[in-house]
N, C-alpha and C. Protein backbone atom coordinates (compact mmCIF):
# COMPACT_ATOMS: atom_id res chain seq x y z
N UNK A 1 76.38 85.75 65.39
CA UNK A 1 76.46 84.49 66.10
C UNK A 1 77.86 84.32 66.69
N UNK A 2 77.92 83.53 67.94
CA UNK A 2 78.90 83.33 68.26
C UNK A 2 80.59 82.70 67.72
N UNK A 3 81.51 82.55 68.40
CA UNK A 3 82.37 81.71 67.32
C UNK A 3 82.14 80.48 68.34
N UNK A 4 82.80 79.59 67.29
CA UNK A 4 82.94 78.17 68.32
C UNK A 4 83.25 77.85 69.07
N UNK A 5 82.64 76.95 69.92
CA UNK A 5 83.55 76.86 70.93
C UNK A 5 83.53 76.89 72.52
N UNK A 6 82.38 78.38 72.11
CA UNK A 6 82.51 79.10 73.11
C UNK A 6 81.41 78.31 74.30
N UNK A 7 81.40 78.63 75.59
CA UNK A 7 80.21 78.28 76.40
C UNK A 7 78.94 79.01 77.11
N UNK A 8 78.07 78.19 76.35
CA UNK A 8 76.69 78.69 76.30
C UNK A 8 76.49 79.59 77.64
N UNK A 9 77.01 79.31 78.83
CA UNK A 9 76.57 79.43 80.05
C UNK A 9 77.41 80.65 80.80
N UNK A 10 78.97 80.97 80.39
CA UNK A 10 79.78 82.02 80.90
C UNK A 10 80.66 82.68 80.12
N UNK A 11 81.03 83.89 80.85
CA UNK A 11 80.97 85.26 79.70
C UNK A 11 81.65 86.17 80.84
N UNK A 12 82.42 86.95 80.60
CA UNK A 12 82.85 88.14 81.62
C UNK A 12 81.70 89.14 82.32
N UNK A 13 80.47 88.90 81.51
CA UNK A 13 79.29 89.54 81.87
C UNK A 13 77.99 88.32 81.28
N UNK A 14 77.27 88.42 82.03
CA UNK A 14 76.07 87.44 81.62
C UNK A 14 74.80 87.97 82.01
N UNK A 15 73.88 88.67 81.17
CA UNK A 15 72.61 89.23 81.23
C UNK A 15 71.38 88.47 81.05
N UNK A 16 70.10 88.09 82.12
CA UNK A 16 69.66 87.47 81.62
C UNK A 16 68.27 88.64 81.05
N UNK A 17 67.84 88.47 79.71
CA UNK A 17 67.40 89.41 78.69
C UNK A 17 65.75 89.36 79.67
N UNK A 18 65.14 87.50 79.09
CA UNK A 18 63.64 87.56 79.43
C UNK A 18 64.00 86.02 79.79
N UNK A 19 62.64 85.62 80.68
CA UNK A 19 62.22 84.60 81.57
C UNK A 19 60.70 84.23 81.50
N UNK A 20 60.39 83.28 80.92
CA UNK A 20 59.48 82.60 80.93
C UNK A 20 59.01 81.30 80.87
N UNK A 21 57.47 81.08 81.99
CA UNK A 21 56.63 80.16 82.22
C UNK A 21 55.82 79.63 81.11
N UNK A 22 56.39 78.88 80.17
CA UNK A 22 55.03 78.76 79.24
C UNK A 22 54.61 77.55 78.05
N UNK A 23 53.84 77.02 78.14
CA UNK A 23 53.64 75.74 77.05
C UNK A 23 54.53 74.47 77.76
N UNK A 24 54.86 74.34 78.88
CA UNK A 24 55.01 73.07 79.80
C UNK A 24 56.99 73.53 79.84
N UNK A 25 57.55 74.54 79.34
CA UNK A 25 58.32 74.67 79.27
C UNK A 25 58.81 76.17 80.17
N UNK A 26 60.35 75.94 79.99
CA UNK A 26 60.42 77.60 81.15
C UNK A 26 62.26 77.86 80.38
N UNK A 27 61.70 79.20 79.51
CA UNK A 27 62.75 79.45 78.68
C UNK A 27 63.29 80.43 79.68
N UNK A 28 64.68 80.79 79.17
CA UNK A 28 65.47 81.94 79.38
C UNK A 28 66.26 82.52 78.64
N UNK A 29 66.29 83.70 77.87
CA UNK A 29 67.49 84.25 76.95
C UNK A 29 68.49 85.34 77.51
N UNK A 30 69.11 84.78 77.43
CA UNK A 30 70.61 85.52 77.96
C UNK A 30 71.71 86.25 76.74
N UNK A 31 72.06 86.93 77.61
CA UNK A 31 73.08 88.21 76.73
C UNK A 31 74.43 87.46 77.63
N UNK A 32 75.61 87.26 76.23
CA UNK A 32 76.83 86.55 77.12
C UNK A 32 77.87 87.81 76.60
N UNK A 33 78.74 88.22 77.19
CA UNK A 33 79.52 88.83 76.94
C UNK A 33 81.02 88.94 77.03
N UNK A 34 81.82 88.50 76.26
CA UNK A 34 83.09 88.31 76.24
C UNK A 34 84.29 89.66 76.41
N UNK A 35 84.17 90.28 75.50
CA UNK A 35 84.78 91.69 75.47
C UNK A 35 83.90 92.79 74.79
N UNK A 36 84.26 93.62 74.75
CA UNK A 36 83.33 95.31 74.57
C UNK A 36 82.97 95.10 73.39
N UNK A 37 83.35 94.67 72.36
CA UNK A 37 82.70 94.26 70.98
C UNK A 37 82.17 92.82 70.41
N UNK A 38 82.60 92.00 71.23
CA UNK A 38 82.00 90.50 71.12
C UNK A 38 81.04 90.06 72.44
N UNK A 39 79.97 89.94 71.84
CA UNK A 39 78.74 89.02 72.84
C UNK A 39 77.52 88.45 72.04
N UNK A 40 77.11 87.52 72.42
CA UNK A 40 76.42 86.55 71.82
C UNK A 40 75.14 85.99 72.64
N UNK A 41 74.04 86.06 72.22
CA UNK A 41 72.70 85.20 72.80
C UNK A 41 72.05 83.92 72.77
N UNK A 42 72.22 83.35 74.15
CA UNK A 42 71.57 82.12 74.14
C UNK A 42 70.69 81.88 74.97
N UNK A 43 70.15 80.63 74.66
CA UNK A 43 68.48 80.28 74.98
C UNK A 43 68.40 79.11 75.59
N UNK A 44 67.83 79.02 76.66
CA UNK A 44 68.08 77.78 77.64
C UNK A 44 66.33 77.19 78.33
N UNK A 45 66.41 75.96 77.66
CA UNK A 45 64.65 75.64 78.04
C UNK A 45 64.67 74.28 78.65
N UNK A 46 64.17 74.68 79.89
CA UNK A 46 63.79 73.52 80.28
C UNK A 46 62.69 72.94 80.82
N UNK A 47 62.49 71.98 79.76
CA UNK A 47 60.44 71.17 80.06
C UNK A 47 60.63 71.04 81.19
N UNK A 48 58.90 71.16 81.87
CA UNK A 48 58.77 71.03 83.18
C UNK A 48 57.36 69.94 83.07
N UNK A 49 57.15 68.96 81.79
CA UNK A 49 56.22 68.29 81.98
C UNK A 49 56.54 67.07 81.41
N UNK A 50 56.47 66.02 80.99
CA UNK A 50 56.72 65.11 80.29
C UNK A 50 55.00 63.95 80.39
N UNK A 51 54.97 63.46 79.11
CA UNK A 51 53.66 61.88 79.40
C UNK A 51 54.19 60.90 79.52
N UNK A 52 53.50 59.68 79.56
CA UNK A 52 53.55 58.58 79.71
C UNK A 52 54.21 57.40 79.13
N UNK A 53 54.19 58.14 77.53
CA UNK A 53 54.38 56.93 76.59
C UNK A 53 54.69 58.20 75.39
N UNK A 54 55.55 57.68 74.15
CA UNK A 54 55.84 58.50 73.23
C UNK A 54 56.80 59.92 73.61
N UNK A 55 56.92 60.48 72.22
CA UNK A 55 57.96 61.50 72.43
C UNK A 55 57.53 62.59 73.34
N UNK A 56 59.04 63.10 73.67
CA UNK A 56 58.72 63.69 75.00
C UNK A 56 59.24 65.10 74.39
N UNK A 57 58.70 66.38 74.86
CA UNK A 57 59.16 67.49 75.04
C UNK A 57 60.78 67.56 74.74
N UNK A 58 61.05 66.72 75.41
CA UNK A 58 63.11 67.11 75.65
C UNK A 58 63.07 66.29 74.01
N UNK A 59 62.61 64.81 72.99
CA UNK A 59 62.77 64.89 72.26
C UNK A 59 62.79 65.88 71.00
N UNK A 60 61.54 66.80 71.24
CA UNK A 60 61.50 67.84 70.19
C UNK A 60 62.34 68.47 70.43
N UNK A 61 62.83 68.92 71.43
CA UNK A 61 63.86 70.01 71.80
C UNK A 61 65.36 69.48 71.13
N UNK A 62 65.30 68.59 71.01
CA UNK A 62 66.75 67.53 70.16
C UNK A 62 66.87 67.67 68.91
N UNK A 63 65.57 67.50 68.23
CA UNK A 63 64.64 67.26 67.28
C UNK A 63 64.81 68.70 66.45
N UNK A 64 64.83 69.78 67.12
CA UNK A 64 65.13 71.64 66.73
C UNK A 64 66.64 71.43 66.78
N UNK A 65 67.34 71.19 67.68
CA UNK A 65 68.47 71.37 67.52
C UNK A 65 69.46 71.83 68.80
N UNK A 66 68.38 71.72 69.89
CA UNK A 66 68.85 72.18 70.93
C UNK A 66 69.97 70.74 72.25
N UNK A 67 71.02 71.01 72.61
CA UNK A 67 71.55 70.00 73.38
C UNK A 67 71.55 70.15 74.75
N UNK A 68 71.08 68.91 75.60
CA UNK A 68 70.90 69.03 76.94
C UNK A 68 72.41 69.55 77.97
N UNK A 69 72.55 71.06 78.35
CA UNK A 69 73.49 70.69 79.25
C UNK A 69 72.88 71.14 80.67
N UNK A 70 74.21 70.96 81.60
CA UNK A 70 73.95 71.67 83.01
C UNK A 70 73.99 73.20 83.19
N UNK A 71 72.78 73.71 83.42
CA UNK A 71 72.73 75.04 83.22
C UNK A 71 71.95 75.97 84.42
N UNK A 72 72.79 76.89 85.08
CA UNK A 72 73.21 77.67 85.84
C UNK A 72 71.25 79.05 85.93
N UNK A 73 70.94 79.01 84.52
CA UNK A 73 70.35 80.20 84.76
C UNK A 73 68.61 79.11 84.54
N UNK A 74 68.15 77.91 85.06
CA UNK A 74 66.79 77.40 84.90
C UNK A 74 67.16 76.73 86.55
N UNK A 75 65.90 76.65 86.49
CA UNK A 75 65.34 76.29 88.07
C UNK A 75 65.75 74.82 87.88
N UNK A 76 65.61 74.08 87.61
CA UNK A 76 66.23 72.86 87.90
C UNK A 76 67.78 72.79 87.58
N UNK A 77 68.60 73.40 87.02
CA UNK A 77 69.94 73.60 86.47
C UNK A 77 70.70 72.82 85.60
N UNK A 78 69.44 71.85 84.92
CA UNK A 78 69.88 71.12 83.49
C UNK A 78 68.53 72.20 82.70
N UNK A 79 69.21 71.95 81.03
CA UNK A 79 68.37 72.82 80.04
C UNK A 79 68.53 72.09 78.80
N UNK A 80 67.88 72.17 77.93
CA UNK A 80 68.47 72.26 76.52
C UNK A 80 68.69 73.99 75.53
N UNK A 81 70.00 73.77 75.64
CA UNK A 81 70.38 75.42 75.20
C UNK A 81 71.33 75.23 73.67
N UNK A 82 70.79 76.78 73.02
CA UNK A 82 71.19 77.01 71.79
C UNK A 82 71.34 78.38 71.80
N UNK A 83 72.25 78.66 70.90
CA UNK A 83 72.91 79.86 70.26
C UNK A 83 71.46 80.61 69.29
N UNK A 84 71.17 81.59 69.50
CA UNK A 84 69.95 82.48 69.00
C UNK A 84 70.06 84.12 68.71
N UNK A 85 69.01 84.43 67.95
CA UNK A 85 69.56 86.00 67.66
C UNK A 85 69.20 86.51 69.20
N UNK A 86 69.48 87.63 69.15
CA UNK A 86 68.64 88.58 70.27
C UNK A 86 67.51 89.13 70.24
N UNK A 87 67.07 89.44 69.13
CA UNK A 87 65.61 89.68 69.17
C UNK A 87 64.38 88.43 68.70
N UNK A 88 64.82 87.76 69.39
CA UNK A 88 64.00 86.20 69.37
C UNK A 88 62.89 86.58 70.53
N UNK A 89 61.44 86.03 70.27
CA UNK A 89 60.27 86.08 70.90
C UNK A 89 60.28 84.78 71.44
N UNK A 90 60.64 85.18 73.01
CA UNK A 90 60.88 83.53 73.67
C UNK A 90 59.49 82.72 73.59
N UNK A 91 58.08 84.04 74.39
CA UNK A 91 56.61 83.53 74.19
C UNK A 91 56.55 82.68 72.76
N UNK A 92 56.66 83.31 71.26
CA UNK A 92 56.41 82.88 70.53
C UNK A 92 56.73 81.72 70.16
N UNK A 93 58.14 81.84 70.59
CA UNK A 93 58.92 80.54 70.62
C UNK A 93 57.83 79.11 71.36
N UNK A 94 57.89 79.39 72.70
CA UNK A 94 57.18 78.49 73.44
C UNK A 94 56.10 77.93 72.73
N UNK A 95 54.93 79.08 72.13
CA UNK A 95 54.16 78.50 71.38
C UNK A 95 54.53 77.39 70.28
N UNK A 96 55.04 77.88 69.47
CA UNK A 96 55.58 77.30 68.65
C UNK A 96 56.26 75.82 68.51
N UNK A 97 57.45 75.55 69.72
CA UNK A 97 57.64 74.68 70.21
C UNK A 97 56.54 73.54 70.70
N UNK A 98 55.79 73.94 71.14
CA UNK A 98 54.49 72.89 71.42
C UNK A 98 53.76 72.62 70.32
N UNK A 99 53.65 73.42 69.75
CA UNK A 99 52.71 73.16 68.31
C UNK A 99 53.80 72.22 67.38
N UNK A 100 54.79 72.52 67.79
CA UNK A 100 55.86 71.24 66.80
C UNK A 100 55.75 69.84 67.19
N UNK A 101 55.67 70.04 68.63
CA UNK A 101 55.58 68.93 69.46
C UNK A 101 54.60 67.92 69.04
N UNK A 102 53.34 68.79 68.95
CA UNK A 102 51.98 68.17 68.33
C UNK A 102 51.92 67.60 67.50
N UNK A 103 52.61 68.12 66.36
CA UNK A 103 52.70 67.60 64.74
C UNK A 103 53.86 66.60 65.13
N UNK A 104 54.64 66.17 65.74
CA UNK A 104 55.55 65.19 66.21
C UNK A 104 54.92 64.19 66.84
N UNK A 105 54.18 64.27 67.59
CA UNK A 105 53.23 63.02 68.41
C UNK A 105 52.23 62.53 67.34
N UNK A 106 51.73 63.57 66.02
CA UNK A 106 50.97 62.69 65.09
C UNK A 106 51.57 61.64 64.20
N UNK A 107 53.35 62.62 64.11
CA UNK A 107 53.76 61.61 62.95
C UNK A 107 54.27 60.50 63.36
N UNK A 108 54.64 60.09 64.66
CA UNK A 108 54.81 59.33 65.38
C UNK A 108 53.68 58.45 65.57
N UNK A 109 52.52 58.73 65.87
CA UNK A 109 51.28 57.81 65.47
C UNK A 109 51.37 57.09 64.45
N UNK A 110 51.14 58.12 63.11
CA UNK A 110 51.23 57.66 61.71
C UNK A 110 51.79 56.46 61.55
N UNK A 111 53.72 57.27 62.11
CA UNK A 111 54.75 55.77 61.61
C UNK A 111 54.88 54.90 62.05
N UNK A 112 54.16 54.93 63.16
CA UNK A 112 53.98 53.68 64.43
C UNK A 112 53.15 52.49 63.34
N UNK A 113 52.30 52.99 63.21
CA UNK A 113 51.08 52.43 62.69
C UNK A 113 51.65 51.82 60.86
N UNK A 114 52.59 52.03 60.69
CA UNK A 114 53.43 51.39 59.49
C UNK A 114 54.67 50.64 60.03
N UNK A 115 54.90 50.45 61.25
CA UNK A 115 56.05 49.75 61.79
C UNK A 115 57.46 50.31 61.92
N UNK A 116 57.25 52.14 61.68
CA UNK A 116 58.41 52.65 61.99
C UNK A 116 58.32 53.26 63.36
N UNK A 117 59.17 53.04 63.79
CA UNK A 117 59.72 53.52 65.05
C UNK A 117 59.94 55.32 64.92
N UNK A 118 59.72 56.49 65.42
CA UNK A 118 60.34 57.46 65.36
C UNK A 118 61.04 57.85 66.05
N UNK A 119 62.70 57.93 65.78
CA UNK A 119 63.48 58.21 67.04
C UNK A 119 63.39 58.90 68.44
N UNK A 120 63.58 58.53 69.14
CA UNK A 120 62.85 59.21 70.74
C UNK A 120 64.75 60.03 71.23
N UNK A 121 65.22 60.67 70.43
CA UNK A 121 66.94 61.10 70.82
C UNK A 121 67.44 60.90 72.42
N UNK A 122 66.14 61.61 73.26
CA UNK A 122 66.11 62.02 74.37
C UNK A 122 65.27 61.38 75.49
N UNK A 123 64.14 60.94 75.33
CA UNK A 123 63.28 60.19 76.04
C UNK A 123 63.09 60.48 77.66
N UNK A 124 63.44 60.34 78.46
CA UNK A 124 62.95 60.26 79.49
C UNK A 124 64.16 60.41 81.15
N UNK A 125 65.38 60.22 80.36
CA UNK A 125 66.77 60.83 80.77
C UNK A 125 66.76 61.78 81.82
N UNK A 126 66.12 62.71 81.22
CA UNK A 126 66.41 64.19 81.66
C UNK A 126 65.11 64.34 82.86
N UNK A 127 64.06 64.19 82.54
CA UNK A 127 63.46 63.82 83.69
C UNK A 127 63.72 62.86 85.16
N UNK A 128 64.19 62.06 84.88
CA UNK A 128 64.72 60.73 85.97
C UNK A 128 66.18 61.77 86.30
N UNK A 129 67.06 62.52 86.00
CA UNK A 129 68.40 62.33 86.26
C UNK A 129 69.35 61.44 85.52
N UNK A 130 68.86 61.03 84.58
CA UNK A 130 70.33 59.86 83.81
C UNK A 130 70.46 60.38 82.63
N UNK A 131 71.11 59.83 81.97
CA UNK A 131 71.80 60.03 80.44
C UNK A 131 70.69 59.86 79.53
N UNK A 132 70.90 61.24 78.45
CA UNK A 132 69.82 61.16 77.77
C UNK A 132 69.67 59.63 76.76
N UNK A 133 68.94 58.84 76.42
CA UNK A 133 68.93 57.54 75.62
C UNK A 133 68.03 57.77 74.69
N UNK A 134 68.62 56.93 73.91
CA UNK A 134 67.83 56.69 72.14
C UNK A 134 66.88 55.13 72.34
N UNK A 135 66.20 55.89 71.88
CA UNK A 135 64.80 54.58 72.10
C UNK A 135 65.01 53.62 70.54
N UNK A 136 65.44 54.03 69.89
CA UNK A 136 65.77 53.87 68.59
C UNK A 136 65.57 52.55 68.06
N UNK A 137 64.35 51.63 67.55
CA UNK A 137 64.92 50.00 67.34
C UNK A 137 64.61 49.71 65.83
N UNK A 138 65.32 49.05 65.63
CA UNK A 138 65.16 48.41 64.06
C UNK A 138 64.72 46.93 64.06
N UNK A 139 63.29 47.23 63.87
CA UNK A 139 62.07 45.52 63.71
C UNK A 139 62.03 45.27 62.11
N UNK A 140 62.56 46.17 61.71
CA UNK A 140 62.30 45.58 59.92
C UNK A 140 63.59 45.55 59.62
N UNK A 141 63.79 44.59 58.55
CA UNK A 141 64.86 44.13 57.60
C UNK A 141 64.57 44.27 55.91
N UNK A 142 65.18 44.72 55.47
CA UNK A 142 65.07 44.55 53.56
C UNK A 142 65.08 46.03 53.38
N UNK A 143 64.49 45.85 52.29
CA UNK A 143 64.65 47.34 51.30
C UNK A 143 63.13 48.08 51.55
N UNK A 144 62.38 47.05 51.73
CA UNK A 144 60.97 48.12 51.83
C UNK A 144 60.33 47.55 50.58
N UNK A 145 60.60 46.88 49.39
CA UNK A 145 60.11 46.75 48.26
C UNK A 145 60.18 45.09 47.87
N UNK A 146 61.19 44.34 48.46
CA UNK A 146 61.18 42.73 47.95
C UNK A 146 60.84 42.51 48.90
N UNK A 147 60.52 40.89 49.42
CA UNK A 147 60.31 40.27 50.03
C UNK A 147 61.02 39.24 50.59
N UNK A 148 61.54 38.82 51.63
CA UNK A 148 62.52 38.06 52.09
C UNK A 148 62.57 36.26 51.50
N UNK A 149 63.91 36.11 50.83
CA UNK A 149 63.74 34.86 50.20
C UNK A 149 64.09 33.65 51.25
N UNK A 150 63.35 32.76 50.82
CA UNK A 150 63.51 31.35 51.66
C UNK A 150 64.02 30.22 51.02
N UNK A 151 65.39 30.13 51.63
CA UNK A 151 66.05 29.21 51.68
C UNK A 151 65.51 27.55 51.63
């Protein structure tokens, strides 16, 4: 893995490994290369679908661990990119990523349906052009276990 610091996007050499269309998303893994014995791989995805209502693609992608920047090697030239091995299966990945997504839009049902909110990190930002925003609200007060006393 890389050291810190460094940027996801440039390198004295920059290879891009594999490129793909897939699961509403369009990854890319790149080979970065600093000097003859240091280089490092990263992974740059950017959704190409978003719905209506609830978490969005770019949330799960927050949600894994990935951060939105401006990026040079995806067709629109914003991404959410992370530091990854090199022999990472971008396809699999993609799959995978959506199938997280899925189990994220249920538990989000679930906690809806108990009055929790599930953080939205990213929401709808990155689609429009603006700053990614936290949907984030707090409708309950107390501990979860007493009941609010009246004065």
């Amino acid at each position: 893995m890389p050291v810190r610091g460094r940027d996801l996007h440039s390198a004295l050499k920059t290879d891009v490994i594999g490129k793909i269309q897939a699961e509403g998303l369009q990854l890319v893994l790149t080979k970065l290369q600093w000097a003859k014995d240091e280089s490092a791989f990263s992974l740059h995805i950017a959704p190409n679908q978003f719905s209506t209502s609830g978490l969005q693609l770019t949330d799960t992608l927050s949600y894994l661990g990935f951060t939105r920047h401006q990026c040079p090697f995806v067709d629109n030239r914003q991404a959410y990119c992370d530091w990854v091995d090199g022999d990472i299966d971008i396809s699999r990945l993609a799959a995978k990523v959506s199938e997280t997504h899925q189990h994220l839009l249920e538990a989000q049902r679930h906690l809806q349906e108990c009055g929790f909110p599930l953080p939205q990190p990213e929401g709808y930002g990155y689609f429009f052009g603006r700053q990614s925003t936290s949907r984030v609200r707090s409708v309950l007060s107390g501990d979860g276990h007493t009941s609010p006393k009246s004065v």
